[in-house]
C-alpha atoms as a PDB file:
ATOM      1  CA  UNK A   1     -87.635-109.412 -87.160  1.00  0.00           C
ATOM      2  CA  UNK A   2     -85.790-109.128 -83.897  1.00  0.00           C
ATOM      3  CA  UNK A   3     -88.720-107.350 -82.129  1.00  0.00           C
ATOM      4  CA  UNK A   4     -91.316-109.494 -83.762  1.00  0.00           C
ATOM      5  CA  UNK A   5     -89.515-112.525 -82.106  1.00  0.00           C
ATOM      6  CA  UNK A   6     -88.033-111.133 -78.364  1.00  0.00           C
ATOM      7  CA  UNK A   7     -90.104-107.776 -78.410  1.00  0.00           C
ATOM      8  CA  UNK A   8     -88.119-105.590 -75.708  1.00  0.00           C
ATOM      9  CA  UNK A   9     -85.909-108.500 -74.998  1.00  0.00           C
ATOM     10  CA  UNK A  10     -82.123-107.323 -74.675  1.00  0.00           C
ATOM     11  CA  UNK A  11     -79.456-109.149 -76.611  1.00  0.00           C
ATOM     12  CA  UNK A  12     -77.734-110.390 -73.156  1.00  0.00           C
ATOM     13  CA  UNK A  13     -81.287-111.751 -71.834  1.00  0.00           C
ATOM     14  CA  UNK A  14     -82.050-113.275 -75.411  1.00  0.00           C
ATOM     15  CA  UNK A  15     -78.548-115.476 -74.758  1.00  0.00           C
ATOM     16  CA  UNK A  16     -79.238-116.355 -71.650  1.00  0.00           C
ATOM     17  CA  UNK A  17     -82.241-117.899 -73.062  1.00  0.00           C
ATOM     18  CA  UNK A  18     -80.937-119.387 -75.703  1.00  0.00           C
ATOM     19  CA  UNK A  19     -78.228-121.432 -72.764  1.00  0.00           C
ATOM     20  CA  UNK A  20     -81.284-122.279 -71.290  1.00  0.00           C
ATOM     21  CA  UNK A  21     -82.806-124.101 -74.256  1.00  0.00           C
ATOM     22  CA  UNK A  22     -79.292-125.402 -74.736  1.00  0.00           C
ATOM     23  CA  UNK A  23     -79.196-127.099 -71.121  1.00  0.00           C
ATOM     24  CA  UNK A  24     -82.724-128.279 -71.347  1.00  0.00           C
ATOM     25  CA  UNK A  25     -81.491-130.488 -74.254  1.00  0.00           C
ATOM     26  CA  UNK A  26     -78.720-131.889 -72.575  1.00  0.00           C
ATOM     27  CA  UNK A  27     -80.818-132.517 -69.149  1.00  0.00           C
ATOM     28  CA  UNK A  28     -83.644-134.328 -70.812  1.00  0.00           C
ATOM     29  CA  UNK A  29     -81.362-136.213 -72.855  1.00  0.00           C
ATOM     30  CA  UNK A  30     -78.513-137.235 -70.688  1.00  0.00           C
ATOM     31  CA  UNK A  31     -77.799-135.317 -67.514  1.00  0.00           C
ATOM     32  CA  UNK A  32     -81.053-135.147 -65.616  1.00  0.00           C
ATOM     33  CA  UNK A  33     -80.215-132.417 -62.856  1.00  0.00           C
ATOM     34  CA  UNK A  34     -78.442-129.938 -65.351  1.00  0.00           C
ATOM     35  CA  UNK A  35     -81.560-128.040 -65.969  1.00  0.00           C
ATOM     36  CA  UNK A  36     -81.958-127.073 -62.112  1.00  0.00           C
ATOM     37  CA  UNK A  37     -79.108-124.453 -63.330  1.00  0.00           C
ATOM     38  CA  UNK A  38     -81.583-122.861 -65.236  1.00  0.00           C
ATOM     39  CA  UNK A  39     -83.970-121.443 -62.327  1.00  0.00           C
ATOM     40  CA  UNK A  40     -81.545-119.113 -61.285  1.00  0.00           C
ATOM     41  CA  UNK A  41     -80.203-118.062 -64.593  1.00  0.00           C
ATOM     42  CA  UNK A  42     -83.240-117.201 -65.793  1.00  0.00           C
ATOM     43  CA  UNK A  43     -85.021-116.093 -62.771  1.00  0.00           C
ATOM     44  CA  UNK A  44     -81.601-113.735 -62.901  1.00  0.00           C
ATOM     45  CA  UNK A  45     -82.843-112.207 -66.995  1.00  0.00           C
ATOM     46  CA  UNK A  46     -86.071-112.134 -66.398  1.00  0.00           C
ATOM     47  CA  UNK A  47     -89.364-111.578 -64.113  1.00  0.00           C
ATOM     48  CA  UNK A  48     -90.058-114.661 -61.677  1.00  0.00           C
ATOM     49  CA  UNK A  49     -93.335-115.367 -63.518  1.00  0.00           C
ATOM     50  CA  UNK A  50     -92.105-114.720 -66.774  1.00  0.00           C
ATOM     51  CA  UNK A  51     -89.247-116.926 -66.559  1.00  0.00           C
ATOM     52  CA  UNK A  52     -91.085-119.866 -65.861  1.00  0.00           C
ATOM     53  CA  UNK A  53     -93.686-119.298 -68.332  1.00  0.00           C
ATOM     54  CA  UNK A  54     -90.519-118.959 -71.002  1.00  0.00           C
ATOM     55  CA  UNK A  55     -89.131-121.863 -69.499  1.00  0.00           C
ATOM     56  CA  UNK A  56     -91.910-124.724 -69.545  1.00  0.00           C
ATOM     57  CA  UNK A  57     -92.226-125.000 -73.883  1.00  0.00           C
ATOM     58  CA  UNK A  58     -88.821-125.103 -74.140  1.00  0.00           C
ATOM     59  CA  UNK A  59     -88.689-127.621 -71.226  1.00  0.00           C
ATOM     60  CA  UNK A  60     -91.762-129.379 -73.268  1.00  0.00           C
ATOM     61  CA  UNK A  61     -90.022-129.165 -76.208  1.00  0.00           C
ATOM     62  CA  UNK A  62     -86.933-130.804 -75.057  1.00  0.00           C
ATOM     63  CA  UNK A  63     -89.282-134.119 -73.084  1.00  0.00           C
ATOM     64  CA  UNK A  64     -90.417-134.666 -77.513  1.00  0.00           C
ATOM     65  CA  UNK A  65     -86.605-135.112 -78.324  1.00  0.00           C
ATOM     66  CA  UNK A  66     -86.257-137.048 -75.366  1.00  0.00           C
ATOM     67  CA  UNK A  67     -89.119-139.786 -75.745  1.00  0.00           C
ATOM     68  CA  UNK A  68     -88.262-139.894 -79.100  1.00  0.00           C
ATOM     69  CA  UNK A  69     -84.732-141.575 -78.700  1.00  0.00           C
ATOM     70  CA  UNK A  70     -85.909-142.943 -75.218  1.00  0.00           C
ATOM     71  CA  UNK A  71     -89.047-144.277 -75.614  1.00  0.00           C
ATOM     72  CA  UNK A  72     -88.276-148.253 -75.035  1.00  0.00           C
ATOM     73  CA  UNK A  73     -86.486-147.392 -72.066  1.00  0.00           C
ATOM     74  CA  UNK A  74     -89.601-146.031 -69.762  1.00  0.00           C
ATOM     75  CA  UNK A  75     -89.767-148.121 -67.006  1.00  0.00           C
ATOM     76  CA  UNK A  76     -93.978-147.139 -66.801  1.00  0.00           C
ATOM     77  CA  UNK A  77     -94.487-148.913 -63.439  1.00  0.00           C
ATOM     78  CA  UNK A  78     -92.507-146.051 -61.878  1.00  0.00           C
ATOM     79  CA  UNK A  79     -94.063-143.299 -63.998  1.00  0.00           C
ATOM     80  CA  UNK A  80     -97.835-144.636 -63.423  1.00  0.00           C
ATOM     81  CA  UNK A  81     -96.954-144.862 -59.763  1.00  0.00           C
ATOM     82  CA  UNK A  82     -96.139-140.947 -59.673  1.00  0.00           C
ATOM     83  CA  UNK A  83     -98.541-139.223 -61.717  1.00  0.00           C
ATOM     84  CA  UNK A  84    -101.655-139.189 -59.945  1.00  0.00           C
ATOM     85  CA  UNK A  85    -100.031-137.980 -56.846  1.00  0.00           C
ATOM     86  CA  UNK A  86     -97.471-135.334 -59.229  1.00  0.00           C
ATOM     87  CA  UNK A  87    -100.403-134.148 -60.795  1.00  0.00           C
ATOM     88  CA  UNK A  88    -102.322-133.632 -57.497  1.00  0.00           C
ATOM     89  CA  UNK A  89     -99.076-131.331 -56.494  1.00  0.00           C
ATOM     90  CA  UNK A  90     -99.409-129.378 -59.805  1.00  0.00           C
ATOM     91  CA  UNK A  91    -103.167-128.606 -58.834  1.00  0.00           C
ATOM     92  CA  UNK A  92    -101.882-127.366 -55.336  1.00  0.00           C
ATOM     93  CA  UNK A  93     -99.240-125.488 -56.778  1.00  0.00           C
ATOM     94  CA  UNK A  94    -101.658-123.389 -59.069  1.00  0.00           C
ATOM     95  CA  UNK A  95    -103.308-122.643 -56.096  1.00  0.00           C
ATOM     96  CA  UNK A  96    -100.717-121.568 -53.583  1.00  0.00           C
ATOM     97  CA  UNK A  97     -98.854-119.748 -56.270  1.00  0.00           C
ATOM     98  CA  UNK A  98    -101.506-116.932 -55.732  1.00  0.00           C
ATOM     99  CA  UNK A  99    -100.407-116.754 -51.888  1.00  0.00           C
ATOM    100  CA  UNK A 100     -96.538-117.178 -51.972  1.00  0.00           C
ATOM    101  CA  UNK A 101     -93.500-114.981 -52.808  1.00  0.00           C
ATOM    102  CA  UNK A 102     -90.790-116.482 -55.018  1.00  0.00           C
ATOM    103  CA  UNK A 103     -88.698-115.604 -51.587  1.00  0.00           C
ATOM    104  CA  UNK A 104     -91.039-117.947 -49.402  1.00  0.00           C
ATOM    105  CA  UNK A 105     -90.838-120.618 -52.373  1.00  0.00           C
ATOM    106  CA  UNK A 106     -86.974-121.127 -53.094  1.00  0.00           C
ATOM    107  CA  UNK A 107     -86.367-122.242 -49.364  1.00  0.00           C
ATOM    108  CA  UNK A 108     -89.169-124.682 -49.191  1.00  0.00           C
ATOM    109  CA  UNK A 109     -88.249-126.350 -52.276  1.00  0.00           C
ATOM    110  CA  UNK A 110     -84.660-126.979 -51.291  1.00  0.00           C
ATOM    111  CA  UNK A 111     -85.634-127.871 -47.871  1.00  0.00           C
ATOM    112  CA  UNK A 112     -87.683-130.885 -48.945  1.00  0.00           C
ATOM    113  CA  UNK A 113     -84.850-131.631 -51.446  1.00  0.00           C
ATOM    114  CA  UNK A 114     -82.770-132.100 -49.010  1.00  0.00           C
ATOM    115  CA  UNK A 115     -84.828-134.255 -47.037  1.00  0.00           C
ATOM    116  CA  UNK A 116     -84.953-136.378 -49.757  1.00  0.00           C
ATOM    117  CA  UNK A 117     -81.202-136.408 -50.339  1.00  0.00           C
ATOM    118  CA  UNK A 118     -80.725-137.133 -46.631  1.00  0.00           C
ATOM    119  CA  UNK A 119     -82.751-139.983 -46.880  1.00  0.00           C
ATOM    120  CA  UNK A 120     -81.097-141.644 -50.001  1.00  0.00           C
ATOM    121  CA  UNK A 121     -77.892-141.404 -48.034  1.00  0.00           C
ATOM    122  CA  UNK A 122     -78.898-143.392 -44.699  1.00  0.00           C
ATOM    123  CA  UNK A 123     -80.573-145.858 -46.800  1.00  0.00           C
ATOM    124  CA  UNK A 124     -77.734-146.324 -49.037  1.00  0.00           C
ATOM    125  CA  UNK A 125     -75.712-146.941 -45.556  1.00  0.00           C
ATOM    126  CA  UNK A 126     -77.954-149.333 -44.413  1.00  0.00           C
ATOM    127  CA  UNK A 127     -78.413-151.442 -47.401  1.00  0.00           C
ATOM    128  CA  UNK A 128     -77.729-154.749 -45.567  1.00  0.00           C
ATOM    129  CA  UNK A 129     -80.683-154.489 -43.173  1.00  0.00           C
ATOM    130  CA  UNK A 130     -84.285-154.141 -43.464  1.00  0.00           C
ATOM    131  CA  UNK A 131     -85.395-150.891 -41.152  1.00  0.00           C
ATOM    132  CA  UNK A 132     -85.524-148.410 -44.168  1.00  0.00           C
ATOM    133  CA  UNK A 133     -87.171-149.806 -47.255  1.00  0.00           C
ATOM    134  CA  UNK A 134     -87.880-146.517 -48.194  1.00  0.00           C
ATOM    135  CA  UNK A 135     -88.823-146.934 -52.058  1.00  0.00           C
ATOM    136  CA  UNK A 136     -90.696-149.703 -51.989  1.00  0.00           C
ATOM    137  CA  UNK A 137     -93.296-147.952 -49.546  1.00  0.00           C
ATOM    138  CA  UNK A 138     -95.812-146.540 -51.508  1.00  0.00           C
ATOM    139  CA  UNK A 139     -95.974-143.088 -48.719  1.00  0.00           C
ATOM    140  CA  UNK A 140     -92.349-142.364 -50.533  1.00  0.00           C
ATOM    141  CA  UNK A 141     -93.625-142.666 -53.799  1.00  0.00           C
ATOM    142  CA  UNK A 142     -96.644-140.188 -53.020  1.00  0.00           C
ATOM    143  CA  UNK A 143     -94.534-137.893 -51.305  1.00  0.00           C
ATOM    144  CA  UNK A 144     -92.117-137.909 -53.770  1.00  0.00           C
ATOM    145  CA  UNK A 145     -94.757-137.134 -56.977  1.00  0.00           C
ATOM    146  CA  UNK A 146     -96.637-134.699 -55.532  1.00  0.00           C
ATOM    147  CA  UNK A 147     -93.493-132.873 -53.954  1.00  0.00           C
ATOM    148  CA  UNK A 148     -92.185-132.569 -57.608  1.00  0.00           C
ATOM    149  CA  UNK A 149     -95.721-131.691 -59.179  1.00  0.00           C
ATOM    150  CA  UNK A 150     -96.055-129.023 -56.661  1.00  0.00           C
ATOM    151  CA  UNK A 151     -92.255-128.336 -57.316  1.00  0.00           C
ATOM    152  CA  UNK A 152     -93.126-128.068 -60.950  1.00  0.00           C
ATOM    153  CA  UNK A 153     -95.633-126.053 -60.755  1.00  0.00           C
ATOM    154  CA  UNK A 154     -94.474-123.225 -58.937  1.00  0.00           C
ATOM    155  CA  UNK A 155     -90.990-122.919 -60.458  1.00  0.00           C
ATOM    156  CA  UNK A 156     -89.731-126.026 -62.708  1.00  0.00           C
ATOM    157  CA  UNK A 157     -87.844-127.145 -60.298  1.00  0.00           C
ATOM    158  CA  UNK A 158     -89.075-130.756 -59.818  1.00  0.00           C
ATOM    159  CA  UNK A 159     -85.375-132.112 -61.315  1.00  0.00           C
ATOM    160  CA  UNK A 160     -83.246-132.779 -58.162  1.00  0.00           C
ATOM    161  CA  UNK A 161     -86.707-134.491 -56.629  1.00  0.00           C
ATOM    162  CA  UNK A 162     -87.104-136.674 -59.637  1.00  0.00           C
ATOM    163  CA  UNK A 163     -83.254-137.369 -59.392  1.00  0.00           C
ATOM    164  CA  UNK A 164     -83.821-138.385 -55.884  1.00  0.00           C
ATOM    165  CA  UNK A 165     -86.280-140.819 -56.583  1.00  0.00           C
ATOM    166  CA  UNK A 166     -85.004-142.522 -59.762  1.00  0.00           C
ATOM    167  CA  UNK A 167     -81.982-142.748 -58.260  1.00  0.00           C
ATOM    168  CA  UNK A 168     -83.044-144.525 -55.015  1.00  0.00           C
ATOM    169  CA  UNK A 169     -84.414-146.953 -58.191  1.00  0.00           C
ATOM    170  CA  UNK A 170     -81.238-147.571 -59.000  1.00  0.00           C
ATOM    171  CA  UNK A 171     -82.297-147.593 -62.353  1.00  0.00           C
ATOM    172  CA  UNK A 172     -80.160-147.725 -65.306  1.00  0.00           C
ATOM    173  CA  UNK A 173     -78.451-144.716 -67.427  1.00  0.00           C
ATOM    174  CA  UNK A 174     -81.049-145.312 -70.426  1.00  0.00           C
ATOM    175  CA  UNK A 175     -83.721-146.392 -68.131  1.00  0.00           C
ATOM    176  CA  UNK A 176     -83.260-143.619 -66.108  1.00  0.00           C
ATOM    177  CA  UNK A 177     -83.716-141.083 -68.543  1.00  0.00           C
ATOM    178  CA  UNK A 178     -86.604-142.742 -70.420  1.00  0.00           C
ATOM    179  CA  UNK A 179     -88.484-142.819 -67.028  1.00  0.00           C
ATOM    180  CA  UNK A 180     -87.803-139.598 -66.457  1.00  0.00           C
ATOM    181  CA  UNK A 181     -88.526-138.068 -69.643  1.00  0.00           C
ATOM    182  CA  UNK A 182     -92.270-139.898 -69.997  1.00  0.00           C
ATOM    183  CA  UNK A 183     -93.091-138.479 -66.684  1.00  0.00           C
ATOM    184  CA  UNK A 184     -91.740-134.927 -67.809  1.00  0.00           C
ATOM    185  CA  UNK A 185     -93.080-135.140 -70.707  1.00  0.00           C
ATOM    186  CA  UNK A 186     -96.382-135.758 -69.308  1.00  0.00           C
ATOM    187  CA  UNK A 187     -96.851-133.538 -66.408  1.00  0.00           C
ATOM    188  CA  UNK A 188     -95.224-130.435 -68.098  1.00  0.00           C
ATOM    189  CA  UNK A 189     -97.776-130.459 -70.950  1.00  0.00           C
ATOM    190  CA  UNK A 190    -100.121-130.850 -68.454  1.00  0.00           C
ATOM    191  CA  UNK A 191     -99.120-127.687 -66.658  1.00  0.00           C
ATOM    192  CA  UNK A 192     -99.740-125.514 -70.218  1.00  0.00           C
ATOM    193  CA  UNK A 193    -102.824-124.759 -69.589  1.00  0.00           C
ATOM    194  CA  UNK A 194    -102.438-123.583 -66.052  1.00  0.00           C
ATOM    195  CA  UNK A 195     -99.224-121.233 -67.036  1.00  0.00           C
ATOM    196  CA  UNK A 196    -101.742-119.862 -69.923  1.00  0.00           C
ATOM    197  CA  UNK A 197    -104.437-119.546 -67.648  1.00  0.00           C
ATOM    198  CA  UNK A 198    -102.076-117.600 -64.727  1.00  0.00           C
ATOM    199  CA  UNK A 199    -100.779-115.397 -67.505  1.00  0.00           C
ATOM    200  CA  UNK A 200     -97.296-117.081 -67.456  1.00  0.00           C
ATOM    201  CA  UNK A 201     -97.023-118.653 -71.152  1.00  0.00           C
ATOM    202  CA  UNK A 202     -98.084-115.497 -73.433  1.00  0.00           C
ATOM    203  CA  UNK A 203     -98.330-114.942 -77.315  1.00  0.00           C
ATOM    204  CA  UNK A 204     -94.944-113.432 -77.046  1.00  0.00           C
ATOM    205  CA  UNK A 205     -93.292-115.175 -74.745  1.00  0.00           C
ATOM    206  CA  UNK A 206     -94.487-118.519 -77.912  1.00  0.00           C
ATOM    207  CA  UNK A 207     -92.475-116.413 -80.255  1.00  0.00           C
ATOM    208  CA  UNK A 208     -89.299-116.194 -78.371  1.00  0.00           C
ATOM    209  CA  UNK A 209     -89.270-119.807 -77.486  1.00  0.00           C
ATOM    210  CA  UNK A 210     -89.768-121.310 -81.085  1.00  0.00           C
ATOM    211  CA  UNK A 211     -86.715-119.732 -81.974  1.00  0.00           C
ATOM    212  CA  UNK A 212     -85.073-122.123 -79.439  1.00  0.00           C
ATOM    213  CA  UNK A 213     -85.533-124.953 -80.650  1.00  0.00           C
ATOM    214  CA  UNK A 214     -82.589-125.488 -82.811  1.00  0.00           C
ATOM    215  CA  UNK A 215     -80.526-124.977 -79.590  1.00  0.00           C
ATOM    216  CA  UNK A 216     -82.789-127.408 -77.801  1.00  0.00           C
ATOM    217  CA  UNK A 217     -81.744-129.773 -80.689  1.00  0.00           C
ATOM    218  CA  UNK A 218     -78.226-129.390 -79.960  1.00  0.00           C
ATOM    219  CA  UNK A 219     -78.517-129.913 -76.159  1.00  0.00           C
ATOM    220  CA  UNK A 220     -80.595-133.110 -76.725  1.00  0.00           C
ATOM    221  CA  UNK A 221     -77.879-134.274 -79.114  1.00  0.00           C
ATOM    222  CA  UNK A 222     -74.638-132.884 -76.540  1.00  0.00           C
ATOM    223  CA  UNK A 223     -76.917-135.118 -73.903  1.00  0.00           C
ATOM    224  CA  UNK A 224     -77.017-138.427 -75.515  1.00  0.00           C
ATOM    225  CA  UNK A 225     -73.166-138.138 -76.627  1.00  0.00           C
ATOM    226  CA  UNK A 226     -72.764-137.482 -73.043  1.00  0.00           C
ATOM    227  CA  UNK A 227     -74.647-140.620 -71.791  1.00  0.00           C
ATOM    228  CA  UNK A 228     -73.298-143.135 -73.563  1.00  0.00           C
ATOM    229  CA  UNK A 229     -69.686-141.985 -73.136  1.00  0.00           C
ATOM    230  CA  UNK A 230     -70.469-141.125 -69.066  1.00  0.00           C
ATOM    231  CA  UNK A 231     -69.702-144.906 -66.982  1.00  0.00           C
ATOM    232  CA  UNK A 232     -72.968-145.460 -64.702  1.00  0.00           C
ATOM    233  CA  UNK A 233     -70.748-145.032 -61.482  1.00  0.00           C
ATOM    234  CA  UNK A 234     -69.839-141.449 -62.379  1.00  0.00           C
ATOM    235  CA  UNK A 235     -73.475-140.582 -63.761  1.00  0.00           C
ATOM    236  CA  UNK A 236     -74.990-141.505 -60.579  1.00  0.00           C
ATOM    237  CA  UNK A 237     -72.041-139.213 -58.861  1.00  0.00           C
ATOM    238  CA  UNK A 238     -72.356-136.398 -60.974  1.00  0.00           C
ATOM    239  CA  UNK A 239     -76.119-136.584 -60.754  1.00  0.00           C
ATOM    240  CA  UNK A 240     -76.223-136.804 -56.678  1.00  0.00           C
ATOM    241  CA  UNK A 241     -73.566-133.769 -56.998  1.00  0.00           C
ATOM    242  CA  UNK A 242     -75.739-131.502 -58.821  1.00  0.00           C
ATOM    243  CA  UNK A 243     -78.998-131.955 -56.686  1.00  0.00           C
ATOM    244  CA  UNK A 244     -76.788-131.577 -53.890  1.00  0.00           C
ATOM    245  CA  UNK A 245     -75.529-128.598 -54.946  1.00  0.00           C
ATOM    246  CA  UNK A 246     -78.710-126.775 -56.092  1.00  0.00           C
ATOM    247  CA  UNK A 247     -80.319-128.003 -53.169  1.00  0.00           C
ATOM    248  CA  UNK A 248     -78.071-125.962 -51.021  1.00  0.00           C
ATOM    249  CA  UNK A 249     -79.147-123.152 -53.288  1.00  0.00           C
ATOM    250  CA  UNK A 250     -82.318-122.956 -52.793  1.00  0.00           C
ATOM    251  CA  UNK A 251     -81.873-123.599 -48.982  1.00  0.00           C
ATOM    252  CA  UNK A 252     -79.413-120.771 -48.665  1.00  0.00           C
ATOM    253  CA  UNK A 253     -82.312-118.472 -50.237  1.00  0.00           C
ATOM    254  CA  UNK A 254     -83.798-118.934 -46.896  1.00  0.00           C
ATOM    255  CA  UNK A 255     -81.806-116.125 -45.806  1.00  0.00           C
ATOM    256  CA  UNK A 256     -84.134-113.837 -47.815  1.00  0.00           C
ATOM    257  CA  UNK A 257     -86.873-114.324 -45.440  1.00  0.00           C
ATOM    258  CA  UNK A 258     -85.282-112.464 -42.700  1.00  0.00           C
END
């Protein structure tokens, strides 16, 4: 039964995936920005292309729970405003994946993450004036979705983008999560077909992840418990903490270039 399900997987990689389905739950449900934690981990267990084609159903998975208990909080202005240009990114990404390392890709990522933090911060400090309205201008909102489709794409890593931007919404806690769950929801069943296509989502690979979703269940219910207990002040904190620090992540990866 064990092979039938994980193959050659060994016990310490199967439990690393089953974390992973854990934290999906509770980042679609609650903590948007948890499930950047799970790149590493599970580029760490497995093969870089492998990983993220284990990684997407259970991600897929968790955006079901997630609409289900969030669905009247979507705020679809913000999620119709991103698609188009998000799913232009996902195109790109299918196509540059063919041309770029997972060293060349880690660095980029968290360098335009950190753009995008840097940003949030000087507008924040210059609330009072009018010389940065930079999420009403429909150039951020473009950047911003096809940045995380492209982000997506390559290595389901579009959280600490989307956290940027529904942030700088200043959205809130329920509202926040139903936006970004529809839009999740949406692109990363979108991307299926391209991670079947590039030999990243395989028969085997299906096995092992429907065995996760009891533990995706448990991280969607951790999530809401966590959300409604959290007070918005510290969820925006904790939030801007952990795309902060898994921006400097991926930007320290840049050292793997040289």
């Amino acid at each position: 039964m064990y092979e039938f399900f994980f193959g050659n997987y060994l016990h310490w990689q199967v439990m690393i995936l089953c974390l992973c389905a854990f934290l999906a739950g509770v980042n679609k449900n609650g903590m948007p920005g948890v499930g950047i934690v799970m790149v590493p981990l599970m580029a760490m267990a497995f093969q870089a292309k492998e990983s993220t084609g284990l990684i997407l159903p259970i991600l897929a998975t968790a955006d079901i729970f997630a609409i289900t208990y969030f669905n009247k909080h979507a705020k679809w202005k913000i999620v119709l405003k991103l698609l188009p240009w998000a799913l232009s990114g996902v195109v790109a990404g299918s196509v540059i994946i063919r041309f770029i390392s997972d060293k060349q890709l880690k660095p980029i990522i968290g360098i335009i993450v950190l753009i995008m933090l840097t940003v949030s911060f000087i507008r924040k400090r210059m609330q009072k004036g009018e010389e940065l309205q930079v999420p009403s201008n429909p150039a951020f909102a473009a950047a911003m979705g096809f940045a995380a489709g492209m982000a997506s794409q390559l290595a389901n890593a579009a959280g600490p983008i989307m956290v940027i931007y529904l942030l700088a919404m200043q959205l809130p806690k329920e509202e926040y999560v139903g936006t970004g769950a529809w839009f999740f929801m949406i692109l990363n069943w979108t991307k299926m077909p391209f991670y079947i296509w590039e030999g990243r989502i395989t028969l085997s690979s299906v096995r092992a992840d429907l065995l996760m979703i009891p533990f995706i269940a448990l991280g969607a219910a951790a999530g809401i418990f966590i959300l409604h207990k959290l007070p918005q002040k510290w969820f925006n904190i904790i939030l801007q903490v952990l795309a902060l620090a898994a921006t400097l992540k991926l930007c320290w990866s840049i050292k793997d270039l040289f």
